[in-house]
C-alpha atoms as a PDB file:
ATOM      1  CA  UNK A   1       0.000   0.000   0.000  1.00  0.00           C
ATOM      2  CA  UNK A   2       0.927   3.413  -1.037  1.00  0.00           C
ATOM      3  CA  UNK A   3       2.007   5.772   1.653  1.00  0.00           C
ATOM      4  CA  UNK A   4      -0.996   8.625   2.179  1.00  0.00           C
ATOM      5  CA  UNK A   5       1.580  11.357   2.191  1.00  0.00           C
ATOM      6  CA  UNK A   6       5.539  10.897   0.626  1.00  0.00           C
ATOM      7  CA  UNK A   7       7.720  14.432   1.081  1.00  0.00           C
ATOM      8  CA  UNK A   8      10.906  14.076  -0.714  1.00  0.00           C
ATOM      9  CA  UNK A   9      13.709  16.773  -0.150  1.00  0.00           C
ATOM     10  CA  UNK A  10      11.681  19.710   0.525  1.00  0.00           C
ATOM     11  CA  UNK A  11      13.387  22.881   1.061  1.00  0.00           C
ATOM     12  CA  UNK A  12      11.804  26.840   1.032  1.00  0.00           C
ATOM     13  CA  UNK A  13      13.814  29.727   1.669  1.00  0.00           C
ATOM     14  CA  UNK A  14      12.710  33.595   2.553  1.00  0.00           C
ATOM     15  CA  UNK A  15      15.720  35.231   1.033  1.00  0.00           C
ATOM     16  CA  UNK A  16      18.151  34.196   2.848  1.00  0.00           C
ATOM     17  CA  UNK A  17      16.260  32.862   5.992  1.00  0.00           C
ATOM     18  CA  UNK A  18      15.803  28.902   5.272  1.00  0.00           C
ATOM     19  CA  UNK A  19      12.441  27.572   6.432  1.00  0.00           C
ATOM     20  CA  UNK A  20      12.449  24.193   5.198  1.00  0.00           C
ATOM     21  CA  UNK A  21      16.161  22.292   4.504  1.00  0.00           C
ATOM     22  CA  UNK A  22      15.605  19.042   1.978  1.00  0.00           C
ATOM     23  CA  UNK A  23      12.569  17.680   4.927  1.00  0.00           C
ATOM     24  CA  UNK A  24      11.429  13.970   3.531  1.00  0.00           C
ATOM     25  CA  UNK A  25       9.462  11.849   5.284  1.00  0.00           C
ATOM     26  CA  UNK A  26       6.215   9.516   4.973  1.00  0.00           C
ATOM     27  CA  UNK A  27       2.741   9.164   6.406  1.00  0.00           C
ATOM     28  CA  UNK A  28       1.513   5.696   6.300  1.00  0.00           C
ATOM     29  CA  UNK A  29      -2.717   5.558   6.161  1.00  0.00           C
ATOM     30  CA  UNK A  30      -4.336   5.438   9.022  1.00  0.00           C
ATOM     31  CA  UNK A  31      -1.812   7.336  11.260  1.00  0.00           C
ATOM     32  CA  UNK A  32      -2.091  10.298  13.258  1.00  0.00           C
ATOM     33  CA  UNK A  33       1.047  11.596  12.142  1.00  0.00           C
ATOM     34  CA  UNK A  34       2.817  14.393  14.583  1.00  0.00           C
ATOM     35  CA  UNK A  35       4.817  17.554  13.688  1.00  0.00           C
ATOM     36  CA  UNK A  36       6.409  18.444  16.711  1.00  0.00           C
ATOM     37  CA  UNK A  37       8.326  21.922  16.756  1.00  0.00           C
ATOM     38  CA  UNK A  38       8.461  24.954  18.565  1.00  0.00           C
ATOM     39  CA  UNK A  39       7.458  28.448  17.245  1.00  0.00           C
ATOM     40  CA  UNK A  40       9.079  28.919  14.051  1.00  0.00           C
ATOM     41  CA  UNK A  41      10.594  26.054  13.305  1.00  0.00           C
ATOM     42  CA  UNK A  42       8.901  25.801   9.751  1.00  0.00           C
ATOM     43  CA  UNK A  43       5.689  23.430  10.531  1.00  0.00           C
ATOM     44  CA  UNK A  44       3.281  25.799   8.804  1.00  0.00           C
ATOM     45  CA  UNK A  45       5.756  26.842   5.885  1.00  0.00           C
ATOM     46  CA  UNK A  46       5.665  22.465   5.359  1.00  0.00           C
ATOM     47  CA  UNK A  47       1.857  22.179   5.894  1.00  0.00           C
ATOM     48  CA  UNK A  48       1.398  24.756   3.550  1.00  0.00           C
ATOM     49  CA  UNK A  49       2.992  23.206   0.536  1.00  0.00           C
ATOM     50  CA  UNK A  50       1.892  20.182   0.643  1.00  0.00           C
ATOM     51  CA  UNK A  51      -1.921  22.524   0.943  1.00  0.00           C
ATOM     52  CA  UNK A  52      -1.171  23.808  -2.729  1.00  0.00           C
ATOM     53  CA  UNK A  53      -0.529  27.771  -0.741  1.00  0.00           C
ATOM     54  CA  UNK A  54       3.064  27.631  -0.865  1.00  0.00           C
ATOM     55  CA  UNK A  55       5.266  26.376  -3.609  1.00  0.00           C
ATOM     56  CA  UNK A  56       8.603  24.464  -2.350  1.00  0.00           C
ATOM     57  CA  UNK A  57      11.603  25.686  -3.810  1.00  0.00           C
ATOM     58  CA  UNK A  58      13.383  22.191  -4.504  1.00  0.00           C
ATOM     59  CA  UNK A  59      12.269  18.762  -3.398  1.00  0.00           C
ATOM     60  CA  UNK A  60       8.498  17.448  -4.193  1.00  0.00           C
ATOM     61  CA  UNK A  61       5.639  15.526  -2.615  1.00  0.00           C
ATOM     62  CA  UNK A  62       2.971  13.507  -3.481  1.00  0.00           C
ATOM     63  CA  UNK A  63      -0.778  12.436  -1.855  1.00  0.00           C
ATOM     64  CA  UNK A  64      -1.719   8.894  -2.478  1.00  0.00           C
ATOM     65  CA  UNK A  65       1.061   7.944  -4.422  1.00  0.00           C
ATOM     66  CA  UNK A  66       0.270  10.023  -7.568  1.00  0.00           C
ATOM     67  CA  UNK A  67       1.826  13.530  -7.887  1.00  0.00           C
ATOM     68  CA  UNK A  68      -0.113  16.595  -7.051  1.00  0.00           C
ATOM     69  CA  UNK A  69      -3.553  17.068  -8.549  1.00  0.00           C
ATOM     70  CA  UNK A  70      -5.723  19.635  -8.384  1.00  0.00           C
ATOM     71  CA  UNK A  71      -8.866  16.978  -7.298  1.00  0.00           C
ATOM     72  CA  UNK A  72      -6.747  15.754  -4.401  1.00  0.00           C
ATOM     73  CA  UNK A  73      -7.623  18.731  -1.953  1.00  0.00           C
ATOM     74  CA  UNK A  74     -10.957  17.355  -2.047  1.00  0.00           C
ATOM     75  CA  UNK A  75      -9.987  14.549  -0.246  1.00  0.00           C
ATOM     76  CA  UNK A  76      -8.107  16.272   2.246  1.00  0.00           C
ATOM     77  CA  UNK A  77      -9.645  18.568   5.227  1.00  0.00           C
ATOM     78  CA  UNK A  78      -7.614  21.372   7.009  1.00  0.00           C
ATOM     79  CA  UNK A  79      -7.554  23.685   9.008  1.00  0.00           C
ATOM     80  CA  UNK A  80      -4.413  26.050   8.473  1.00  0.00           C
ATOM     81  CA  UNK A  81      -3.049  28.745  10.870  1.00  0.00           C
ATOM     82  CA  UNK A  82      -6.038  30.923  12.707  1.00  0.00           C
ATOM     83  CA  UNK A  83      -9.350  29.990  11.857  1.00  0.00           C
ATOM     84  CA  UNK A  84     -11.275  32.594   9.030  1.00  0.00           C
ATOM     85  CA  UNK A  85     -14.689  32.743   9.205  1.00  0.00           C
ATOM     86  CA  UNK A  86     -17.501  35.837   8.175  1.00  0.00           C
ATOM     87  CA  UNK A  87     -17.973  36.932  12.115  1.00  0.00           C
ATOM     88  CA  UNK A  88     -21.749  38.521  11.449  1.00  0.00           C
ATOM     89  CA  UNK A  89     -22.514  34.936   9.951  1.00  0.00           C
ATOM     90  CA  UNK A  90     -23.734  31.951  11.990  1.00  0.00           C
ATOM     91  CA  UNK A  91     -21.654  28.663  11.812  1.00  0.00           C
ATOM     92  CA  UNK A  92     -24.372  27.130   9.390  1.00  0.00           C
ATOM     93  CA  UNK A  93     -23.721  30.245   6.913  1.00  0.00           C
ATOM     94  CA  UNK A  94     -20.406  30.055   7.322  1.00  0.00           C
ATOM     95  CA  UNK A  95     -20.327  26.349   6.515  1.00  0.00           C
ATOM     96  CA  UNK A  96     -22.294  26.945   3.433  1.00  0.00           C
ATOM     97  CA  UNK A  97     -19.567  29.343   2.244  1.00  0.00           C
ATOM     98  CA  UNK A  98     -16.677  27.379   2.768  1.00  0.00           C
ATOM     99  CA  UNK A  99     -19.102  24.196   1.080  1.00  0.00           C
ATOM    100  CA  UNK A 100     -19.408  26.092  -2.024  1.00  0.00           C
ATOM    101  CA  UNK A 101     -15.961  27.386  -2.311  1.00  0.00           C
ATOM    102  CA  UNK A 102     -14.284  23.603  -1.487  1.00  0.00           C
ATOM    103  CA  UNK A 103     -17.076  21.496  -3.502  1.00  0.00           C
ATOM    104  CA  UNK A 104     -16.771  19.136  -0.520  1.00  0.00           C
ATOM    105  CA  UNK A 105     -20.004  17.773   0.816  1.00  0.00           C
ATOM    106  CA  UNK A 106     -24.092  17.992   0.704  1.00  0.00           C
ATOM    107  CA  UNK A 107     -26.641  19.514   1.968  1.00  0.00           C
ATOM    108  CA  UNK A 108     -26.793  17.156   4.799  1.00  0.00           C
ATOM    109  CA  UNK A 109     -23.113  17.593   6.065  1.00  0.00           C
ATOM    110  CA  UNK A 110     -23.146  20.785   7.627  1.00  0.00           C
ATOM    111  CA  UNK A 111     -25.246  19.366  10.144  1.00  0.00           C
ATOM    112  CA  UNK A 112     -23.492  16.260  10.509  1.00  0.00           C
ATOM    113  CA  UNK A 113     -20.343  17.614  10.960  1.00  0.00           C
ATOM    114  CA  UNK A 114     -21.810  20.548  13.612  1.00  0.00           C
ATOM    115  CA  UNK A 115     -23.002  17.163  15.499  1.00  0.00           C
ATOM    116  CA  UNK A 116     -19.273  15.793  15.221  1.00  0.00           C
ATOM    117  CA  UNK A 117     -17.484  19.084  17.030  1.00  0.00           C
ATOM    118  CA  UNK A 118     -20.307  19.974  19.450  1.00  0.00           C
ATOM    119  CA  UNK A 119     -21.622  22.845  18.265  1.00  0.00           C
ATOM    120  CA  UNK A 120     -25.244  21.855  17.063  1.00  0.00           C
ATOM    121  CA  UNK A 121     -26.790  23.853  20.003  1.00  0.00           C
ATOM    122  CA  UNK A 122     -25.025  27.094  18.772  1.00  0.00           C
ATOM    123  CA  UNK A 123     -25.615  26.419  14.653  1.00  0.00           C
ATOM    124  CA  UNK A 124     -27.417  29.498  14.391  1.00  0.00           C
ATOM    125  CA  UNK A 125     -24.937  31.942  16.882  1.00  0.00           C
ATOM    126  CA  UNK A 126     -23.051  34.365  15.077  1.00  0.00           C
ATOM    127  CA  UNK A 127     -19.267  33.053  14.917  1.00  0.00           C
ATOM    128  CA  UNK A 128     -18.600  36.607  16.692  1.00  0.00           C
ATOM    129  CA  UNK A 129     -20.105  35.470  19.747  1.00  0.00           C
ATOM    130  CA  UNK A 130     -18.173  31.927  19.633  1.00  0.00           C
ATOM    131  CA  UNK A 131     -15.153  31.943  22.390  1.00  0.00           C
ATOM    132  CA  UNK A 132     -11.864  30.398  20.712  1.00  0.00           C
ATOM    133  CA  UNK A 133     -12.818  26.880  21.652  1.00  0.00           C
ATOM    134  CA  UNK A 134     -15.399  26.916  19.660  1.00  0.00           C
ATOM    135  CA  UNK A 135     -14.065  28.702  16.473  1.00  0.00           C
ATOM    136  CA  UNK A 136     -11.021  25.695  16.525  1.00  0.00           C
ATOM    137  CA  UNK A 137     -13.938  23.164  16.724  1.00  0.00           C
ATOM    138  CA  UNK A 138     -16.295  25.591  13.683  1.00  0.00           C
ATOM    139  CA  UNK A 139     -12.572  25.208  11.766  1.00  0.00           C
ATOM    140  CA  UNK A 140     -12.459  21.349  11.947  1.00  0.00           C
ATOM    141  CA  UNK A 141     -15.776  21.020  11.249  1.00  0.00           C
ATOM    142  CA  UNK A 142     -15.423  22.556   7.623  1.00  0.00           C
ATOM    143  CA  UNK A 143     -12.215  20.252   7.739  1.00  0.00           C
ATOM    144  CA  UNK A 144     -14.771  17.630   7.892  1.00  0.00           C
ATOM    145  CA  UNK A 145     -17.671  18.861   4.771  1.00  0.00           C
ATOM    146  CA  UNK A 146     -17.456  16.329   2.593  1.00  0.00           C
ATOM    147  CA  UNK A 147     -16.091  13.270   4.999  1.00  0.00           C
ATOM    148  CA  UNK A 148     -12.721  13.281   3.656  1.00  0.00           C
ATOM    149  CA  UNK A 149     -10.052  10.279   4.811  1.00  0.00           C
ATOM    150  CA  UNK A 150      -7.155  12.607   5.379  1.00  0.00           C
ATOM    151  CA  UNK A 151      -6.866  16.022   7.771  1.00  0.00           C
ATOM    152  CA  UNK A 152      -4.138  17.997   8.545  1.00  0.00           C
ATOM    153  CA  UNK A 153      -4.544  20.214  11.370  1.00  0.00           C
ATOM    154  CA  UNK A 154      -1.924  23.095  11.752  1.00  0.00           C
ATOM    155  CA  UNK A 155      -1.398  23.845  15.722  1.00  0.00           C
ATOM    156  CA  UNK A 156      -5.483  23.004  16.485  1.00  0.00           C
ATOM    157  CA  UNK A 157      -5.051  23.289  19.831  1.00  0.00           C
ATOM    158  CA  UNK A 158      -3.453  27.275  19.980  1.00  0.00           C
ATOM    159  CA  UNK A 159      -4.698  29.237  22.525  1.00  0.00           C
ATOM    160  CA  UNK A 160      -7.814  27.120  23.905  1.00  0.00           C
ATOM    161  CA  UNK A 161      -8.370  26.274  27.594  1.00  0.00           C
ATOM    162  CA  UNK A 162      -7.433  22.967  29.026  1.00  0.00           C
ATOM    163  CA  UNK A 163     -10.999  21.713  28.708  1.00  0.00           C
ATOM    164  CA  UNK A 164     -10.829  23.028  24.892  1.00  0.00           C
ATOM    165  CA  UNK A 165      -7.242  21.063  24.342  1.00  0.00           C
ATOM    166  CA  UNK A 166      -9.192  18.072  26.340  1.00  0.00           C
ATOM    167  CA  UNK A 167     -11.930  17.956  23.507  1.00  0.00           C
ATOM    168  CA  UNK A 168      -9.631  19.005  20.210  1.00  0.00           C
ATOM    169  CA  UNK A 169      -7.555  15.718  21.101  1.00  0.00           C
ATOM    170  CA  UNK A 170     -10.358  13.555  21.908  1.00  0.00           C
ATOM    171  CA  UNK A 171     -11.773  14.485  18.623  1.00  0.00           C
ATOM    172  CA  UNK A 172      -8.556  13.964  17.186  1.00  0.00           C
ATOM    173  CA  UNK A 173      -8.591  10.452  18.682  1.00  0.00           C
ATOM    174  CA  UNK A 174     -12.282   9.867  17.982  1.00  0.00           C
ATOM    175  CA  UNK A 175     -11.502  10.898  14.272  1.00  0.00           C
ATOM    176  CA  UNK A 176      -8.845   8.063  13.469  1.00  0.00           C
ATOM    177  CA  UNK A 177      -9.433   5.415  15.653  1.00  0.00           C
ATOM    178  CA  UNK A 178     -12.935   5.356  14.948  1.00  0.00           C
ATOM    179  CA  UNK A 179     -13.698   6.722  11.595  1.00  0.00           C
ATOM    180  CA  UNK A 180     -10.113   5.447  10.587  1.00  0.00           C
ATOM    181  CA  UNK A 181      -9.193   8.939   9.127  1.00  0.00           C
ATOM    182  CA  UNK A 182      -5.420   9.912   8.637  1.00  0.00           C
ATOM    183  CA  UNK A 183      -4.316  12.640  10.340  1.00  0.00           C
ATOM    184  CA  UNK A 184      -1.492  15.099  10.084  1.00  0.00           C
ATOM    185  CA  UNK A 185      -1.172  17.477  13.473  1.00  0.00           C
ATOM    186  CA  UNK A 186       1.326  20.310  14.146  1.00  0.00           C
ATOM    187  CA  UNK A 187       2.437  21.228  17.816  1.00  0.00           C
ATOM    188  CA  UNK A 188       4.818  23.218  19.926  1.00  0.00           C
ATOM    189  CA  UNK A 189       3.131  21.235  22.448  1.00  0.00           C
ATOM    190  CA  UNK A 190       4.970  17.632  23.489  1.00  0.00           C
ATOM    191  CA  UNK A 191       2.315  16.811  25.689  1.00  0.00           C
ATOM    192  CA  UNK A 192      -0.028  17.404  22.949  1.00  0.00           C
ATOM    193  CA  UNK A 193       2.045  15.009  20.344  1.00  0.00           C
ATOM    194  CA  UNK A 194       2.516  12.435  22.910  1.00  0.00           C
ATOM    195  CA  UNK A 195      -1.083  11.353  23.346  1.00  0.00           C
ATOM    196  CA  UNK A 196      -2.533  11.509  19.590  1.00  0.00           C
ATOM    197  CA  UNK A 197       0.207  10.507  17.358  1.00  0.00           C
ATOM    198  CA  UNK A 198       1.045   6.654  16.176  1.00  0.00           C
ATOM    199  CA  UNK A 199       4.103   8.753  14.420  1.00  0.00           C
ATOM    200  CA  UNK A 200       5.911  11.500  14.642  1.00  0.00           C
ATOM    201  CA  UNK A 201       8.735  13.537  13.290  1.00  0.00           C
ATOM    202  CA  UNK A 202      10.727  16.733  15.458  1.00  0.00           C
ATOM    203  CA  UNK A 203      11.651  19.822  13.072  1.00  0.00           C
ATOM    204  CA  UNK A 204      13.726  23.223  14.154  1.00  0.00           C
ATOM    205  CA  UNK A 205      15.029  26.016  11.988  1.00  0.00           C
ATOM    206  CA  UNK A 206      13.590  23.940   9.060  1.00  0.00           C
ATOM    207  CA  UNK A 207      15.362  20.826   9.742  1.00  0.00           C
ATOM    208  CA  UNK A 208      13.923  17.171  10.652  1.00  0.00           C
ATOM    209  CA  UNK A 209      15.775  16.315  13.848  1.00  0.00           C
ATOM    210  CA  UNK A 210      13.884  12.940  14.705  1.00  0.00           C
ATOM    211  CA  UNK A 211      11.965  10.668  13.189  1.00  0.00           C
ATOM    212  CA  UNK A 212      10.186   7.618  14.780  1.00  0.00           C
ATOM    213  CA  UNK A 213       7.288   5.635  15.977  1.00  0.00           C
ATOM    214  CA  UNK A 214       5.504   7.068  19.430  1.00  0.00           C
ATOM    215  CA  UNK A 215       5.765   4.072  21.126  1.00  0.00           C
ATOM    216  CA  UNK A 216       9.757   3.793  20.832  1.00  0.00           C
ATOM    217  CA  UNK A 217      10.318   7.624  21.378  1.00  0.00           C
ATOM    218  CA  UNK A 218       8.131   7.434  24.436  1.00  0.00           C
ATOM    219  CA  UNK A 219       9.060   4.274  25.303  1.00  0.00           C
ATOM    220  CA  UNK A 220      10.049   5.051  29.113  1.00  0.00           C
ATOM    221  CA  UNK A 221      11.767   2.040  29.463  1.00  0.00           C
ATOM    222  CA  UNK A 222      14.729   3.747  27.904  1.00  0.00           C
ATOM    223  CA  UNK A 223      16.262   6.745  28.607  1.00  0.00           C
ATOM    224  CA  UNK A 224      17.984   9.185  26.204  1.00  0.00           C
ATOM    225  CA  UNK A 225      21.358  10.375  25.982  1.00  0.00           C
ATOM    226  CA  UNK A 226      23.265  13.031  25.185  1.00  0.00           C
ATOM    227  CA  UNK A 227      26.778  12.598  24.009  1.00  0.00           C
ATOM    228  CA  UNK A 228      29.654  14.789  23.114  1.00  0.00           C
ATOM    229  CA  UNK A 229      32.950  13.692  21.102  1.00  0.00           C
ATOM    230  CA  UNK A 230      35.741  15.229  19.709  1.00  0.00           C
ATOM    231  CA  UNK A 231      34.461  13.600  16.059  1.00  0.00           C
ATOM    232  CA  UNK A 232      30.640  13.253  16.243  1.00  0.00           C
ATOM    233  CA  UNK A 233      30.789  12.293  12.685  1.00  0.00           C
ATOM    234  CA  UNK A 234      32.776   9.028  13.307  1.00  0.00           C
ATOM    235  CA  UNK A 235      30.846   8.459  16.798  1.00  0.00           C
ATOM    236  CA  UNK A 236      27.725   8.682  14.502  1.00  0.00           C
ATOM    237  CA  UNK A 237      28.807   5.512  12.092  1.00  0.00           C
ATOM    238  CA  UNK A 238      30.307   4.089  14.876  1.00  0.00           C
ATOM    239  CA  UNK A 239      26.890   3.978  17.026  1.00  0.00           C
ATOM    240  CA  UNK A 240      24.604   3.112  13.713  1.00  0.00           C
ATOM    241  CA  UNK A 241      26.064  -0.452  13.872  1.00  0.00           C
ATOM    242  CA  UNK A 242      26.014  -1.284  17.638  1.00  0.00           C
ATOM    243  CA  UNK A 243      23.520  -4.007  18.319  1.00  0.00           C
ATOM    244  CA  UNK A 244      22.668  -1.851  21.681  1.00  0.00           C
ATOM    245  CA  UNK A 245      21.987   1.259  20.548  1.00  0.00           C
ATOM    246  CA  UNK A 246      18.476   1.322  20.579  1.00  0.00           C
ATOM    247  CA  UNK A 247      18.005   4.859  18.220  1.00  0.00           C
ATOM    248  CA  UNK A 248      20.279   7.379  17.038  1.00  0.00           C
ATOM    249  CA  UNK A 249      17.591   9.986  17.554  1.00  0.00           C
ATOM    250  CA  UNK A 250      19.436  13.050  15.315  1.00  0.00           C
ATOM    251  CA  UNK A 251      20.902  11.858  12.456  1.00  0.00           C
ATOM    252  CA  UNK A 252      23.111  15.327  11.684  1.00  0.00           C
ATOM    253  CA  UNK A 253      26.607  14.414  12.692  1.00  0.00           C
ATOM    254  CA  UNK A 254      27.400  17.884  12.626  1.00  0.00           C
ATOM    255  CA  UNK A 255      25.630  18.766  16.542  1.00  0.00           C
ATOM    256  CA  UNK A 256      27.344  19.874  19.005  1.00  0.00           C
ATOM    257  CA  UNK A 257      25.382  16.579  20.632  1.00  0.00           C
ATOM    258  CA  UNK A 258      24.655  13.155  19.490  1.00  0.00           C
ATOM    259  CA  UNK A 259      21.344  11.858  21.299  1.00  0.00           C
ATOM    260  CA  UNK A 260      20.882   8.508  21.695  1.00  0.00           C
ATOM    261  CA  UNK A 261      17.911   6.191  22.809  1.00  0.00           C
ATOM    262  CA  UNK A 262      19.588   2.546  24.938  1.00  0.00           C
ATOM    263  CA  UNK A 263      17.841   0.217  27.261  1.00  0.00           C
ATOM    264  CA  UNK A 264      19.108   1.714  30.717  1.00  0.00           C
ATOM    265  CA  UNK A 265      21.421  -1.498  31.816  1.00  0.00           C
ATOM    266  CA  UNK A 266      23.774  -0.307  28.528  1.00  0.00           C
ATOM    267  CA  UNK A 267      24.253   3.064  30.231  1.00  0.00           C
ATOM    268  CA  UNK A 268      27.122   2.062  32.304  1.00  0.00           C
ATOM    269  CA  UNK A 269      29.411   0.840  29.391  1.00  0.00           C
ATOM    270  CA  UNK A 270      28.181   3.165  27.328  1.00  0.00           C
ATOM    271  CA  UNK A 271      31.176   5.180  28.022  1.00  0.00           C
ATOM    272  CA  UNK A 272      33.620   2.337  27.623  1.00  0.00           C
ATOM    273  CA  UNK A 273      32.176   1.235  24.495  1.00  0.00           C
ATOM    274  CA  UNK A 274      32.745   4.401  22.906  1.00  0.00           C
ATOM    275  CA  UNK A 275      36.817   4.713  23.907  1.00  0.00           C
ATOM    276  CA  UNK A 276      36.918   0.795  22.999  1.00  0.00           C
ATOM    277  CA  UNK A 277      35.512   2.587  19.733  1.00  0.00           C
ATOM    278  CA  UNK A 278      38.536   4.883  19.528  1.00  0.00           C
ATOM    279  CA  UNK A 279      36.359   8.063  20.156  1.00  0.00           C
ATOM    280  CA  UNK A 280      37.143  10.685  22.315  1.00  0.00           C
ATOM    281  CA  UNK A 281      34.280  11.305  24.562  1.00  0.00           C
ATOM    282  CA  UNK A 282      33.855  14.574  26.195  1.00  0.00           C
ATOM    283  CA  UNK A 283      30.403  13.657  28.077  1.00  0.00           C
ATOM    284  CA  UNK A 284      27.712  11.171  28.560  1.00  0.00           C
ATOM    285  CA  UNK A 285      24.553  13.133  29.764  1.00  0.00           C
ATOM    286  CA  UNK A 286      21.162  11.025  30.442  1.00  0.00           C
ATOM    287  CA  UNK A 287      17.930  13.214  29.710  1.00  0.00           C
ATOM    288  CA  UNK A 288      15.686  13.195  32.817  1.00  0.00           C
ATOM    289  CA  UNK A 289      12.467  12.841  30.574  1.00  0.00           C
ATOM    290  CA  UNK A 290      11.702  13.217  26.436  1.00  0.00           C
ATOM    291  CA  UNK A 291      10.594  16.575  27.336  1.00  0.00           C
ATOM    292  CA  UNK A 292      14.317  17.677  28.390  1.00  0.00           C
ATOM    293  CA  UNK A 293      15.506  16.088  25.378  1.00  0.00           C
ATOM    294  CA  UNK A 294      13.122  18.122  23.426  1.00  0.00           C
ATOM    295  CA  UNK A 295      13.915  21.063  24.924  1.00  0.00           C
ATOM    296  CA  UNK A 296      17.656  20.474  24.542  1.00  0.00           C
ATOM    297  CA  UNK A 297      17.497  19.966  21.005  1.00  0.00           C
ATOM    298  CA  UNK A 298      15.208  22.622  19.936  1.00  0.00           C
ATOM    299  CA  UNK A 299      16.709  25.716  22.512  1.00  0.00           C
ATOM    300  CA  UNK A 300      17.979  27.781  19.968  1.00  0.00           C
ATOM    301  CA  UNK A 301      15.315  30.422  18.900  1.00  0.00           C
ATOM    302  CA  UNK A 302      14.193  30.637  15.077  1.00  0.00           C
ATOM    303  CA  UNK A 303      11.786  32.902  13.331  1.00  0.00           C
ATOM    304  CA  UNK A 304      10.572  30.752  10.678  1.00  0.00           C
END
């Protein structure tokens, strides 16, 4: 089977600011697939190409294994950046609008879909009078018109209330495990990422750090490492064919850092097994939790 999504080499540039550096990845059907990344790291610059409202300036990307057609944003719901609705309108006019501008769905959608993200009591309010909650949920319901099998979601979660995050991600949840819908999500948030996605990739300043199922990457019964060596590069190759590394989780062996996911009884030797290697190790630094290692690997600021 045909990956949903393949992204091969992607780069964009802003003059001389890069916000996307040759990113490739796929997303298999039927995953929620994570893009984790903190502000400005280039999530919406990606989600927007692969939307048809950027163009990339090298690399390519196709949806269901054909190349990009104009009929395959039918079969794709989104909700991009901050949510754009007529604010004197009620969410049922509003729905029309974006139903006769998409060509997505019938007359009997808008209603459905209202049902879907809770807002069937309000139909008629005027989107003005919606708090933010609700326009995220009014958003993903036009992501819906039409019942499409693929939705990409672009940071759905901004701004709301914990009760508000509560319900985006149980939607989220409801949407692919029991509709069976593929699902692309952006986040700054870990904690967000950690509890939807099946898959997930880390991005900064336009680069894919990490790539990886959930289940490994949160696997708690490892621990991450960071290590420093006077030649990363060799350390790299070198650690790529141990039998106990577990994941080399940034494959640039350029970092100042090489992180590393082991079973914890491989910790002790871990230092030994790198001067047995012939590397010069500097410092062996277990991460407390994935969130430090996040943190750690995405701390420089970008403006992406």
């Amino acid at each position: 089977m045909h990956p949903i999504l393949t992204i091969t080499g992607v780069s964009k540039n802003y003059g001389k600011l890069t916000a996307l550096d040759a990113v490739s990845f796929e997303v298999p059907a039927g995953a929620v697939f994570g893009i984790l990344g903190p502000n400005g790291s280039g999530k919406t610059t990606l989600l927007s190409i692969i939307l048809d409202v950027l163009h990339a300036d090298t690399g390519k990307f196709s949806w269901f294994g054909n190349s990009p057609q104009t009929n395959n944003r039918k079969q794709i719901g989104s909700l991009l950046e901050t949510p754009n609705f007529y604010h004197y309108l009620s969410a049922v006019d509003n729905l029309k609008i974006t139903q006769a501008i998409s060509g997505r769905g019938g007359s009997t959608d808008i209603d459905e879909v209202l049902r879907i993200v809770k807002l069937d009591e309000r139909k008629n309010s005027k989107f003005s009078s919606y708090s933010l909650g609700m326009k995220q949920r009014l958003a993903i319901g036009a992501a819906l018109l039409g019942n499409p099998n693929v939705l990409v979601f672009d940071e759905p979660t901004n701004g709301l209330d914990p009760q508000g995050i509560a319900d985006i991600r149980n939607l989220i949840l409801h949407l692919s495990r029991e509709q069976g819908k593929t699902v692309l999500v952006s986040s700054h948030l870990l904690s967000e990422i950690e509890q939807v996605a099946t898959r997930l990739i880390i991005i900064d300043k336009g680069c894919k750090l990490v790539e990886g199922d959930s289940k490994e990457l949160f696997d708690t019964s490892k621990t991450v490492v960071a290590i420093q060596t006077l030649d990363n590069k060799q350390a790299t190759e070198l650690l790529l064919q141990s039998s106990w590394a577990a994941q080399l989780l940034v494959n640039r062996s350029t970092d100042k850092e090489i992180f590393m996911q082991l079973d914890e009884k491989h910790l002790p030797s871990l230092h030994k097994n790198l001067v047995e290697m012939g590397i010069g190790v500097l410092s062996v630094k277990p991460m407390h939790s994935l969130e430090d290692y996040f943190l750690r690997i995405t701390s420089t600021p970008s403006y992406v």
